[in-house]
Protein backbone atom coordinates (compact mmCIF):
# COMPACT_ATOMS: atom_id res chain seq x y z
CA UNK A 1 5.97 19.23 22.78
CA UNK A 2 3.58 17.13 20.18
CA UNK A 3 1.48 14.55 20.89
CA UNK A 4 0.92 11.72 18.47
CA UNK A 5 -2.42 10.02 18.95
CA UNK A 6 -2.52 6.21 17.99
CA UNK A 7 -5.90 4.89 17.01
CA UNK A 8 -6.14 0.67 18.00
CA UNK A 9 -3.84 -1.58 19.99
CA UNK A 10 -3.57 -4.53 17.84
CA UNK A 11 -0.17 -5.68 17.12
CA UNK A 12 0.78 -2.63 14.49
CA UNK A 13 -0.79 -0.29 16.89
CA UNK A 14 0.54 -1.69 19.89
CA UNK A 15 4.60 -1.99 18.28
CA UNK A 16 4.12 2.07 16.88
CA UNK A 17 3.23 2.76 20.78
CA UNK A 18 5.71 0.90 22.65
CA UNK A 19 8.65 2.56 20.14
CA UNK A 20 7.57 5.43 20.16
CA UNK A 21 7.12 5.40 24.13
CA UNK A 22 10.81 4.16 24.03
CA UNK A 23 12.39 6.75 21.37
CA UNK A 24 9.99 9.93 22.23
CA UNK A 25 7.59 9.06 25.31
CA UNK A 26 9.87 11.67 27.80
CA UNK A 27 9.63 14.48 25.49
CA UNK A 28 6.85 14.25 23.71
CA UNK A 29 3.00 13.17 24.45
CA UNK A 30 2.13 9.62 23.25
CA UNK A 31 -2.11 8.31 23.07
CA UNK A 32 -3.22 5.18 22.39
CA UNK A 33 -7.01 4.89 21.82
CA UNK A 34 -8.33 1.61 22.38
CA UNK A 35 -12.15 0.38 23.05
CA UNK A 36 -10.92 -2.65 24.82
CA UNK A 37 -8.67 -2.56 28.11
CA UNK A 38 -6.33 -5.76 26.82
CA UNK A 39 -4.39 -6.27 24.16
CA UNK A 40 -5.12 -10.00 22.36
CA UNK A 41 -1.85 -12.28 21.20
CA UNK A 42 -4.06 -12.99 18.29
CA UNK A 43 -2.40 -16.27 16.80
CA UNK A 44 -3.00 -17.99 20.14
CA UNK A 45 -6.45 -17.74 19.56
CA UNK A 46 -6.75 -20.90 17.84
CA UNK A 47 -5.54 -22.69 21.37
CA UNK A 48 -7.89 -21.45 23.11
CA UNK A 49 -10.32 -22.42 20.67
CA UNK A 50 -9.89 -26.11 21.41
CA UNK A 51 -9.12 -25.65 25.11
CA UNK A 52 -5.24 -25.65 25.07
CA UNK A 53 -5.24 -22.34 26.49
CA UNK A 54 -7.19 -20.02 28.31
CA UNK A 55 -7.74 -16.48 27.98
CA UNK A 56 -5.72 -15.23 30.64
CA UNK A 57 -2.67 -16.70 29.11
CA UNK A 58 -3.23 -14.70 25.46
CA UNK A 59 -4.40 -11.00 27.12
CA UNK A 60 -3.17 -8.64 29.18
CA UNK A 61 -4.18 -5.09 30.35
CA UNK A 62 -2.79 -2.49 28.37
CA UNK A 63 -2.49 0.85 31.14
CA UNK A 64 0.05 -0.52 33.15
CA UNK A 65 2.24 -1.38 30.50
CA UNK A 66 1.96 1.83 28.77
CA UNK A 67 3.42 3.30 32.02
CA UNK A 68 6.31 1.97 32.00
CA UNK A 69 7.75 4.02 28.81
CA UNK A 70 5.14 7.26 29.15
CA UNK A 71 2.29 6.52 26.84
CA UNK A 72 -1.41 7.64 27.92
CA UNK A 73 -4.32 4.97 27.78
CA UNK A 74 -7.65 5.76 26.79
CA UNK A 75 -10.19 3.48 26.76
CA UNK A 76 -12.40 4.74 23.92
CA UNK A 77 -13.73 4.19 20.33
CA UNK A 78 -12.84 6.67 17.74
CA UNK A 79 -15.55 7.65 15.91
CA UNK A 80 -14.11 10.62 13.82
CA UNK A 81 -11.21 12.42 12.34
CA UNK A 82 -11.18 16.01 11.81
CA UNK A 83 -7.81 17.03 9.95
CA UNK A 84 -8.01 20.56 9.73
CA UNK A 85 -9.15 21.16 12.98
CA UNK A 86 -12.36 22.91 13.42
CA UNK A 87 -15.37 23.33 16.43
CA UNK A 88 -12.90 25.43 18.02
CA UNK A 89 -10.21 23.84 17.93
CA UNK A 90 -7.04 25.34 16.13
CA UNK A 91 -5.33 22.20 15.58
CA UNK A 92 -6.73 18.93 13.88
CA UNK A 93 -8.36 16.26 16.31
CA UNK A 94 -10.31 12.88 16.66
CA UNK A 95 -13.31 12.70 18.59
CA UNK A 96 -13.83 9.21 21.01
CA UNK A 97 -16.93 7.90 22.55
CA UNK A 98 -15.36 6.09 26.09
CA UNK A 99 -16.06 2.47 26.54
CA UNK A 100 -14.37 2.34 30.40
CA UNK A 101 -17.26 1.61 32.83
CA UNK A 102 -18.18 4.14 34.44
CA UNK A 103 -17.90 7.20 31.16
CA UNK A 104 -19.39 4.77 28.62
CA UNK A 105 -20.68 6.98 26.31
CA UNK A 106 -19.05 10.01 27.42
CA UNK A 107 -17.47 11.81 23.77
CA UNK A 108 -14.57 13.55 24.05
CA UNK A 109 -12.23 15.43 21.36
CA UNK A 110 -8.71 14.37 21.34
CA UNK A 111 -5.91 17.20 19.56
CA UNK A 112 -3.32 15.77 17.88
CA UNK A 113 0.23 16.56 15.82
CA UNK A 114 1.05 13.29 14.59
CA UNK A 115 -2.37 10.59 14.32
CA UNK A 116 -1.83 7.06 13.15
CA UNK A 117 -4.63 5.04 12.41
CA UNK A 118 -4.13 1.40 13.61
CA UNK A 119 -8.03 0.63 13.96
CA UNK A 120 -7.41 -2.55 12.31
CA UNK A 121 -10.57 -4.52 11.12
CA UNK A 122 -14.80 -4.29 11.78
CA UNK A 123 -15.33 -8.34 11.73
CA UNK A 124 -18.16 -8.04 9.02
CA UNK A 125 -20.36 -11.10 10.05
CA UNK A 126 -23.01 -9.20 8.93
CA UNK A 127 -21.87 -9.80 5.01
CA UNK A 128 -23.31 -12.94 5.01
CA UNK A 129 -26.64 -13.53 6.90
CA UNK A 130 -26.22 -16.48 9.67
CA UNK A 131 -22.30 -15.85 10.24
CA UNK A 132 -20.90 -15.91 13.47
CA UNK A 133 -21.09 -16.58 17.06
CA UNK A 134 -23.18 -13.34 18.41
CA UNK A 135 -26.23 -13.45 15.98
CA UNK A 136 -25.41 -16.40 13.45
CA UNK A 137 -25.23 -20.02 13.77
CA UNK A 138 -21.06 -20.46 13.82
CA UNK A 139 -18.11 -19.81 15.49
CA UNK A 140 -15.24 -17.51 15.18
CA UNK A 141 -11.91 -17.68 16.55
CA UNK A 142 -10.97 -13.92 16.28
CA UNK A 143 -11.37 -12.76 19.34
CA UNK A 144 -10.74 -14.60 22.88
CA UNK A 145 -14.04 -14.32 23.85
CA UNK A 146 -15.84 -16.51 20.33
CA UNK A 147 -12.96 -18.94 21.00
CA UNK A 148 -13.75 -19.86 24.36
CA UNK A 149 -17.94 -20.02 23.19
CA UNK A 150 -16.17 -22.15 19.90
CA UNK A 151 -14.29 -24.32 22.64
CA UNK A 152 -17.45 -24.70 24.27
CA UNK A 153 -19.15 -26.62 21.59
CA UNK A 154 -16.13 -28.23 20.41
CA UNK A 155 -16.19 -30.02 23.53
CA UNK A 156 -19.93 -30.72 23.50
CA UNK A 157 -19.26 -32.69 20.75
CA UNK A 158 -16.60 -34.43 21.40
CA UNK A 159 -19.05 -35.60 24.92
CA UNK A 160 -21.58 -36.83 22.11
CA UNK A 161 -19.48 -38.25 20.34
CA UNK A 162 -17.45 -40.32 22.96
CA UNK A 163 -21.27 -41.43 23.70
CA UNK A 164 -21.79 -43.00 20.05
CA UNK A 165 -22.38 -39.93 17.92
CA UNK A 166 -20.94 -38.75 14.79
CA UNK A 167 -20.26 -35.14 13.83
CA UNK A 168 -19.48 -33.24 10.46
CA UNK A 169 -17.34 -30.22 11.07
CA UNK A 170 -17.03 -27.24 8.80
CA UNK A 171 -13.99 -24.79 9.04
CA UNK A 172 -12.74 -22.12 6.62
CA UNK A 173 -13.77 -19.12 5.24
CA UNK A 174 -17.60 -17.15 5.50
CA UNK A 175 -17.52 -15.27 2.50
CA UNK A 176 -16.47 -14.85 -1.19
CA UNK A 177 -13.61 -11.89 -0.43
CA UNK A 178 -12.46 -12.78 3.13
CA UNK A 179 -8.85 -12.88 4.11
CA UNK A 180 -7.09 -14.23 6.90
CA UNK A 181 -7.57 -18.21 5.71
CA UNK A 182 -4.50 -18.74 7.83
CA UNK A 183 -6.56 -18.58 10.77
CA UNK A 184 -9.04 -21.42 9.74
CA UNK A 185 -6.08 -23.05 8.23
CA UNK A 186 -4.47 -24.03 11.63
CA UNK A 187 -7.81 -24.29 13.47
CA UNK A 188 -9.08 -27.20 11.46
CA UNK A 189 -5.56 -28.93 12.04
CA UNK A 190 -5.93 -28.41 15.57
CA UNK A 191 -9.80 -29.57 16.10
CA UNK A 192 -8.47 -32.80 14.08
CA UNK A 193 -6.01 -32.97 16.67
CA UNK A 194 -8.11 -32.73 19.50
CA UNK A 195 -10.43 -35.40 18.07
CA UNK A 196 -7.66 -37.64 18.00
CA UNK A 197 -6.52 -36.76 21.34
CA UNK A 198 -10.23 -37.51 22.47
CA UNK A 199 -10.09 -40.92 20.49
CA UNK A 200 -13.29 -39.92 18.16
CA UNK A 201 -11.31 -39.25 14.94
CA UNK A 202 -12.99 -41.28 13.34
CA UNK A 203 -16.68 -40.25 13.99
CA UNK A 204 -15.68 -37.26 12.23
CA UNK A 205 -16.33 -35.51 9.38
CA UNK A 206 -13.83 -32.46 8.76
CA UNK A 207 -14.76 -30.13 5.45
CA UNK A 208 -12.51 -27.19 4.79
CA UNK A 209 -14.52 -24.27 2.60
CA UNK A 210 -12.53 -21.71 1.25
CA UNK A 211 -12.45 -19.17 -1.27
CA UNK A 212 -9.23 -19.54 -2.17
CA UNK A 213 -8.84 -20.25 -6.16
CA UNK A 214 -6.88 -23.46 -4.96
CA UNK A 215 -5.47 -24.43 -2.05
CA UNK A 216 -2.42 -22.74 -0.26
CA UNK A 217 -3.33 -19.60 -1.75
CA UNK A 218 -3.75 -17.89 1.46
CA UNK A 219 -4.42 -14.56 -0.48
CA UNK A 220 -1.10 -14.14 -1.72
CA UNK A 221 -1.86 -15.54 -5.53
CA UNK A 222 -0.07 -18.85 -4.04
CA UNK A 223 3.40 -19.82 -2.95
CA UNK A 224 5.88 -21.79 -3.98
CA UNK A 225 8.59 -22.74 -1.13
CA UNK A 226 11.73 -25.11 -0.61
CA UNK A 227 10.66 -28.69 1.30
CA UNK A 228 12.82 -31.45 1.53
CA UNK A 229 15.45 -29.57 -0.67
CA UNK A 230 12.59 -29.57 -3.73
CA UNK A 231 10.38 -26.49 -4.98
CA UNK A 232 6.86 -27.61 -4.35
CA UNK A 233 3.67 -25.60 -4.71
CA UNK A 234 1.14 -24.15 -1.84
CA UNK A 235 -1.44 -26.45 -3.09
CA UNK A 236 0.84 -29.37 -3.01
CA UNK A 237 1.92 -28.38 0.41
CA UNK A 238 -1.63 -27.96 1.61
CA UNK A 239 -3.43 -30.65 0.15
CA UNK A 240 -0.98 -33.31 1.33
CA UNK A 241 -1.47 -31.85 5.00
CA UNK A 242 -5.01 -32.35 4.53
CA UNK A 243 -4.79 -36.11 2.54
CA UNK A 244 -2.53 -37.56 5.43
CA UNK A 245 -5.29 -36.04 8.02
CA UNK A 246 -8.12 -37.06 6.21
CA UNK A 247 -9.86 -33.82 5.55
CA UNK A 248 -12.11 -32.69 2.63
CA UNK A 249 -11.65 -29.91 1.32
CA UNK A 250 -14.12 -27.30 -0.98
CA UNK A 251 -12.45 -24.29 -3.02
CA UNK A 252 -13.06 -21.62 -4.92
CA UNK A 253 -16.51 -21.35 -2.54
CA UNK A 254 -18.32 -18.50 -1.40
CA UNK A 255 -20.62 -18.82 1.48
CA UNK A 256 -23.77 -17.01 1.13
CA UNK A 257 -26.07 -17.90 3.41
CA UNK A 258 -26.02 -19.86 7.26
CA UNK A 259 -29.18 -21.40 8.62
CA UNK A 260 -29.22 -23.81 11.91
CA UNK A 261 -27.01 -26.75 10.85
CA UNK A 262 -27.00 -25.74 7.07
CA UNK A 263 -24.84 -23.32 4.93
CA UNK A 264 -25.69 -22.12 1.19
CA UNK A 265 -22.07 -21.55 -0.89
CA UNK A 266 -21.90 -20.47 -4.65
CA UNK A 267 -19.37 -22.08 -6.78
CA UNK A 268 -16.99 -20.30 -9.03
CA UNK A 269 -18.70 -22.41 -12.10
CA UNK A 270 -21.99 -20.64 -10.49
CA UNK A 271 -23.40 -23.65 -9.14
CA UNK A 272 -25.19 -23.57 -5.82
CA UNK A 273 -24.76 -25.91 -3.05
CA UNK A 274 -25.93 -26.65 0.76
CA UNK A 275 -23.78 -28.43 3.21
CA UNK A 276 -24.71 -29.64 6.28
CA UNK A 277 -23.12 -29.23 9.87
CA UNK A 278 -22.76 -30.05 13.93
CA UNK A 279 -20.11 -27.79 14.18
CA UNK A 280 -18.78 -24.82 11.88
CA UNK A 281 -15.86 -22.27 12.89
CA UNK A 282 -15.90 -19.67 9.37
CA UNK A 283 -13.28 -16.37 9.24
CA UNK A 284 -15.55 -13.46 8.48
CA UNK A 285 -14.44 -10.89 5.99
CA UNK A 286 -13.42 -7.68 7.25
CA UNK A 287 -14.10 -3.83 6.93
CA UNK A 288 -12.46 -0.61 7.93
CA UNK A 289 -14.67 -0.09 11.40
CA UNK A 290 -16.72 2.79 10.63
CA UNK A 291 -14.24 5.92 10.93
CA UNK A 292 -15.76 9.08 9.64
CA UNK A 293 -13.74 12.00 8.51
CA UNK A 294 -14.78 16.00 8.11
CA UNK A 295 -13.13 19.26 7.20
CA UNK A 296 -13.33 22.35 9.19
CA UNK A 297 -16.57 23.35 8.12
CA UNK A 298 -18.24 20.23 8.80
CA UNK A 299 -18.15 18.50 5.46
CA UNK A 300 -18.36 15.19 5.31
CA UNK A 301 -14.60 14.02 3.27
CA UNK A 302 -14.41 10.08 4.57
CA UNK A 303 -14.30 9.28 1.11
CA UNK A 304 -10.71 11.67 0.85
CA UNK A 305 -9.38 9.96 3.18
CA UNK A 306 -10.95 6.02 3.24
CA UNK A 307 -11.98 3.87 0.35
CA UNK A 308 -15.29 2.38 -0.19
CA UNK A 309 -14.10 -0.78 1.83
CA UNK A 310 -13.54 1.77 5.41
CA UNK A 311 -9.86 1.33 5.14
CA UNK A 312 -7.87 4.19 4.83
CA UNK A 313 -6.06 5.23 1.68
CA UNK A 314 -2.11 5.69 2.09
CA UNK A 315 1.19 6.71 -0.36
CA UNK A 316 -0.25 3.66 -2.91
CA UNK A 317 -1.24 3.71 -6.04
CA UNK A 318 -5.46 3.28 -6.39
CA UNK A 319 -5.36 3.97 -9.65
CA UNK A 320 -7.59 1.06 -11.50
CA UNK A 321 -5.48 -1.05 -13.48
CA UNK A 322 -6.10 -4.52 -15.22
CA UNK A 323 -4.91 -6.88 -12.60
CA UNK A 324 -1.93 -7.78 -14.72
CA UNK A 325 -0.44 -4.48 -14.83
CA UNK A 326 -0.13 -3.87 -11.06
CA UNK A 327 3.49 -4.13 -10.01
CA UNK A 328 5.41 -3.90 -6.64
CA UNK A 329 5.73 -0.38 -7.04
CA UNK A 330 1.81 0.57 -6.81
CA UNK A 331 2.21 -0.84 -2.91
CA UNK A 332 2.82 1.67 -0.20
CA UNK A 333 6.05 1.94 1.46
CA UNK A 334 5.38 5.15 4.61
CA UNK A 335 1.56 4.76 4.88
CA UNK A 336 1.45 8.57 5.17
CA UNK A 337 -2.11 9.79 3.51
CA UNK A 338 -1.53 11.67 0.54
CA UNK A 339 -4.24 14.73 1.78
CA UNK A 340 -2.61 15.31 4.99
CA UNK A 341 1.27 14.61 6.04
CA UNK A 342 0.67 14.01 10.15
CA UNK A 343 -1.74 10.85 9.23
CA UNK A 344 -0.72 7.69 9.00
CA UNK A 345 -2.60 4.37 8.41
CA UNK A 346 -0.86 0.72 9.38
CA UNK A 347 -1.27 -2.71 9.84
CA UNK A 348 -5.11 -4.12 8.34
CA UNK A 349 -6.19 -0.38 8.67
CA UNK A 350 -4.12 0.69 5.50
CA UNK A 351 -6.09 0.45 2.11
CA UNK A 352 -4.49 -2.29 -0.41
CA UNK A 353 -4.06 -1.08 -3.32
CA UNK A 354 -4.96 -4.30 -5.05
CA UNK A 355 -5.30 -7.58 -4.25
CA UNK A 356 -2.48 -10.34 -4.72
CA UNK A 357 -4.62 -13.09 -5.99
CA UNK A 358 -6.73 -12.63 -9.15
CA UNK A 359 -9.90 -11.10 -8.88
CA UNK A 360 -12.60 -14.22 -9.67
CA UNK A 361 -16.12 -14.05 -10.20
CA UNK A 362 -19.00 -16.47 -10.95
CA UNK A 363 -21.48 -15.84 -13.87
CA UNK A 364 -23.87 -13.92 -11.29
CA UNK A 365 -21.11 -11.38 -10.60
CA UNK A 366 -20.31 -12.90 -6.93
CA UNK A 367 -16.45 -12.28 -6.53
CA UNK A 368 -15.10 -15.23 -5.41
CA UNK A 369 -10.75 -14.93 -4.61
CA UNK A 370 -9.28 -13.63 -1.01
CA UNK A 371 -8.28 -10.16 -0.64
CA UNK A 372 -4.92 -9.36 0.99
CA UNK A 373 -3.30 -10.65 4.22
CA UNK A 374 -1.84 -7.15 5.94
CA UNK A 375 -1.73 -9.36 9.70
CA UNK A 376 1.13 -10.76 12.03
CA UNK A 377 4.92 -9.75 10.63
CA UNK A 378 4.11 -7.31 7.69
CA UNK A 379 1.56 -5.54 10.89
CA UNK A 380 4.30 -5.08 13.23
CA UNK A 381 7.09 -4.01 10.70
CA UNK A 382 4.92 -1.35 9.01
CA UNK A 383 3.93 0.35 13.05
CA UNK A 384 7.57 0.24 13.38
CA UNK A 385 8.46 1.42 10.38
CA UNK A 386 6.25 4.54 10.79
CA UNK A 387 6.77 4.72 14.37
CA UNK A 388 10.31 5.64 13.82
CA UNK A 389 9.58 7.97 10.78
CA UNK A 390 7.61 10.23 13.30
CA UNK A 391 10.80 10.15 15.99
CA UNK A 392 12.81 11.32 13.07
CA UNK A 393 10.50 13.95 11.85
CA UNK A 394 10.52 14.93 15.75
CA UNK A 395 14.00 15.15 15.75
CA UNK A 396 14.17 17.48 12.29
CA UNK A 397 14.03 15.36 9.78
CA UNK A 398 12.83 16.56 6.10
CA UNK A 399 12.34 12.69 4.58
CA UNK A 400 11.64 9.57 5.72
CA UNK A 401 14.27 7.14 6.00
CA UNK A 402 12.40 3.89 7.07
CA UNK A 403 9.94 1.69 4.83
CA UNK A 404 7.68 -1.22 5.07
CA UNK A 405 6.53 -1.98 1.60
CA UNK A 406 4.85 -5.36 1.28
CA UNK A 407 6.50 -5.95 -1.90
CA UNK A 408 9.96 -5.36 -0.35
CA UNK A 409 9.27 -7.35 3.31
CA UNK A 410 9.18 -10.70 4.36
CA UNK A 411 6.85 -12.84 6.51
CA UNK A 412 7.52 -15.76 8.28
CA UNK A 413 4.41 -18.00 9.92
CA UNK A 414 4.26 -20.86 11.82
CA UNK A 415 0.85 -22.52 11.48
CA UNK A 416 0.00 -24.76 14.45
CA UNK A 417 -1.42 -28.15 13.10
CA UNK A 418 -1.76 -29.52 17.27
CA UNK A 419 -0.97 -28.65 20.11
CA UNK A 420 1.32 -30.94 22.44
CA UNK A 421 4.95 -30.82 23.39
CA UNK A 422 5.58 -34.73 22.30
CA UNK A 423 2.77 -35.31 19.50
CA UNK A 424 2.54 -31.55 18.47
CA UNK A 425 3.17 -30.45 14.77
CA UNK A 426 3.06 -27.25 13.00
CA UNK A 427 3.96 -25.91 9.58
CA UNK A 428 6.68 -23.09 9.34
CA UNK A 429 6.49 -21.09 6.29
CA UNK A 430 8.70 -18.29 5.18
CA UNK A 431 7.85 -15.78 1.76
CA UNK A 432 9.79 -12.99 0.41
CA UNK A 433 8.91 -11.05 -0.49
CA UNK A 434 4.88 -11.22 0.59
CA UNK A 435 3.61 -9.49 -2.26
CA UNK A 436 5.37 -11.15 -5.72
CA UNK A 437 8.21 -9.17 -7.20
CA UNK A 438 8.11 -10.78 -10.69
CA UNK A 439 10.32 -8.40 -11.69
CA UNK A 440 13.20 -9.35 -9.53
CA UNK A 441 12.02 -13.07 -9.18
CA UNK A 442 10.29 -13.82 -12.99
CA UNK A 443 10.30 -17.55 -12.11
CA UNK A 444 8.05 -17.61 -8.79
CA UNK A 445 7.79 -14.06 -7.73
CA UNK A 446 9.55 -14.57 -4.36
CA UNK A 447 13.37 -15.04 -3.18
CA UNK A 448 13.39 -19.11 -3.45
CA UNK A 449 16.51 -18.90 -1.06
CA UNK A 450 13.97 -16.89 1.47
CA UNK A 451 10.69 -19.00 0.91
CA UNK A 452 10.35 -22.35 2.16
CA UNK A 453 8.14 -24.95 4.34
CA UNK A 454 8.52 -27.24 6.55
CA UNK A 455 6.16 -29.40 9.16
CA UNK A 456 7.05 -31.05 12.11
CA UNK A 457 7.24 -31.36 16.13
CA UNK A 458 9.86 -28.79 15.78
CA UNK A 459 7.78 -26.10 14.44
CA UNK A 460 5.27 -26.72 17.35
CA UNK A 461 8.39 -26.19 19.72
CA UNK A 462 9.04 -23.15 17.52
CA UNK A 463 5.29 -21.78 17.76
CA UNK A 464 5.02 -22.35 21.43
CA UNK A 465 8.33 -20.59 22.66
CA UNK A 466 7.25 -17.14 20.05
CA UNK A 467 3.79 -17.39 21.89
CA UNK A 468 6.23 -16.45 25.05
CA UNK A 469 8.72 -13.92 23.53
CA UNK A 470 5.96 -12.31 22.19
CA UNK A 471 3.60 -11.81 24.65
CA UNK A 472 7.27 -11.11 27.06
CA UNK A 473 7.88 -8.81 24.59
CA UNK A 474 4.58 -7.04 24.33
CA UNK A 475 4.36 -6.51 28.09
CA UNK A 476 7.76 -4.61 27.86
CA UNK A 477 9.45 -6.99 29.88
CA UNK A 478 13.39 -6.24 30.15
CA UNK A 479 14.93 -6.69 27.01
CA UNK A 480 11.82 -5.86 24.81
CA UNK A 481 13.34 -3.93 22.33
CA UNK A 482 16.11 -6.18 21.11
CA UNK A 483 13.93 -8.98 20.56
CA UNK A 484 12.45 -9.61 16.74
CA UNK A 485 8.78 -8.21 15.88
């Protein structure tokens, strides 16, 4: 019998679990190591942020539901990896510091065959003095928990300004090399939609601060899709969403500093600038979350297995290149590390090898562009994708037969721009693949027939039945298996 040890229960964690409880759970030994007792429908988030949902509806407690197809819950942090074993043990192992009440604290030392590292992100607010909710001055909307405080003073607002007030509202990104704009991108659609809803639209101020080179980017060098039967641009796409909504919008912007009511951002032209605020909801950036690695004598060899951001180096190519040279093939397509063949890193916790917009930076040096998306579809294709690569190597297998390169997937995303069954809108987007295959595609990088965008009450429809089937699906209702990732 082996035991494969998964590290995180975010959504590339959590698919790699539930398969492999499915395909292997009865004859083999299955871990997932989680610090937090629920798993999070992340993309709901933004709902609950303006008070369209509560928490309850986008968690649920992860034990039971590993019970139904064999896999073992702990509720723990992993702190370390230890791939060739050593301490006394034989075989190579993680060590875990429990969070459940009651053994917080307690470390333990977990053996494993198979280990797949699904820790997903650290949410860095500490990058930039003054982000986020905890011990900054703004919100966040990445976890349940900042977007019911964000809700909180959404609505305080909205009070003051039903009584007479105005407000200036600042949404997008809190640092030069964040990712994840998507986020912001549908939260400051739906806290213009609330406003309305409340009637105080127009007491209003809505500023969207990115550091996207223009808008649309999204951390994917731009996109061109199909609308209306034409091929329009990202920036096209996004800038007429935020025209007909009346929302500013600041690019190519890197937040440096947050004070009460005031943030600092450096231009890509180098110029500085302050901007003031009631209300400001900024993505942090994000880091691997600490993981340390040794070999069995004790030597410290994180930097073997992680690079300098935490994340964890897979079968890519790091070798430095100009950013023109890069090509689809330098992107990794089994996330197996190259040092050691049971290890596997997926979803955000997998190393880039590059990012897919241009590196920018101002005159001072400050890098100023997004660094690659690796959440939502691409997540849940790679766990699955590796998932079933272990079941095969379980059942004898000398070479993997399943891959999940970015430059050879898909991604589709339906952006909520308001919440409502009647008035509701959101954008649906489709790329292929995510990262550009000029090589295949020379025109636009991307399958033109594959890549399109459309807004309307439809897509709300859309985004509000997937918020179901997913969460159904997640929970391992009957059925789960046959329904799309």
């Amino acid at each position: 019998m082996a035991r494969i040890v998964i590290l995180g229960a975010g959504i590339s964690g959590h698919t790699a679990a539930r398969y492999l409880g499915k395909w292997v759970g009865k004859q083999h030994e299955v871990i997932v190591v989680s610090p937090k007792p629920k798993w999070n429908w992340i993309p709901s988030n933004i709902w609950v942020g303006v008070g369209e949902m509560t928490e309850q509806q986008v968690t649920f407690e992860l034990a039971p539901v590993y019970k139904k197809v064999n896999v073992a819950f702990h509720q723990a942090r992993a702190l370390s990896i230890h791939p060739e074993g050593g301490s006394g043990h034989d075989k190579p192992f993680v060590t875990v510091e429990y969070t459940l009440p009651g053994r917080e604290g307690d470390k333990a030392e977990i053996e494993y065959d198979y280990l797949i590292n699904a820790t997903g992100p650290k949410l860095n607010f500490g990058a930039t003095p003054g982000l986020g909710p905890e011990e900054g001055y703004t919100m966040s909307v990445c976890t349940p928990e900042h977007a019911l405080k964000a809700n909180m003073l959404l609505q305080e607002c909205i009070s003051a300004m039903k009584a007479g007030a105005t407000r200036t509202f600042v949404i997008g990104t809190g640092h030069g090399m964040c990712t994840c704009q998507g986020a912001a991108f549908e939260y400051i659609y739906n806290v213009d939609h609330a406003l309305r809803k409340a009637g105080v639209r127009n007491q209003a101020r809505l500023i969207w601060i990115s550091n996207e080179y223009e808008l649309g980017d999204f951390g994917m060098g731009g996109v061109h899709t199909i609308r209306n039967g034409y091929i329009i641009s990202g920036k096209v796409f996004a800038e007429s969403l935020m025209v007909e909504r009346g929302v500013e919008w600041i690019t190519r912007a890197a937040v440096t500093k947050v004070e009460p009511g005031k943030l600092h951002y450096e231009l890509l032209d180098g110029s500085q600038h302050e901007l003031e605020f009631d209300f400001s909801m900024l993505i942090p950036p994000f880091s691997g979350v600490g993981l340390k690695a040794y070999d069995k004598s004790g030597t410290d060899i994180t930097e073997k297995l992680f690079a300098p951001n935490g994340f964890m180096k897979v079968d890519a190519d790091y070798t430095p290149k100009p950013f023109e040279d890069w090509s689809k093939a330098d992107w990794p397509k089994t996330y197996q590390t190259p040092n050691y063949e049971n290890i596997f890193a997926i979803g955000i916790a997998f190393a880039p090898p590059h990012p897919i917009s241009k590196v920018m930076k101002s005159p001072s040096g400050l890098q100023i562009s997004p660094t690659p998306p690796r959440t939502g579809m691409p997540s849940a294709a790679i766990g699955k994708a590796v998932a079933a690569n272990i079941r095969d190597l379980l059942r004898g297998a000398t070479r993997f037969s399943h891959t999940a390169s970015m430059a050879e997937i898909g991604a589709a995303c339906v952006a909520s721009t308001g919440m409502d069954l009647f008035k509701g809108s959101a954008a649906t987007m489709t790329v292929f693949p995510v990262v550009p295959d000029y090589e295949t595609y020379p025109e636009y990088g991307r399958d033109m027939s594959l890549t399109f965008g459309e807004i309307g009450l439809a897509g709300h429809w859309m985004k509000y039945i997937l918020h179901h089937v997913f969460i159904y699906q997640a929970k391992l209702r009957p059925g789960w298996s046959v329904l799309p990732d």
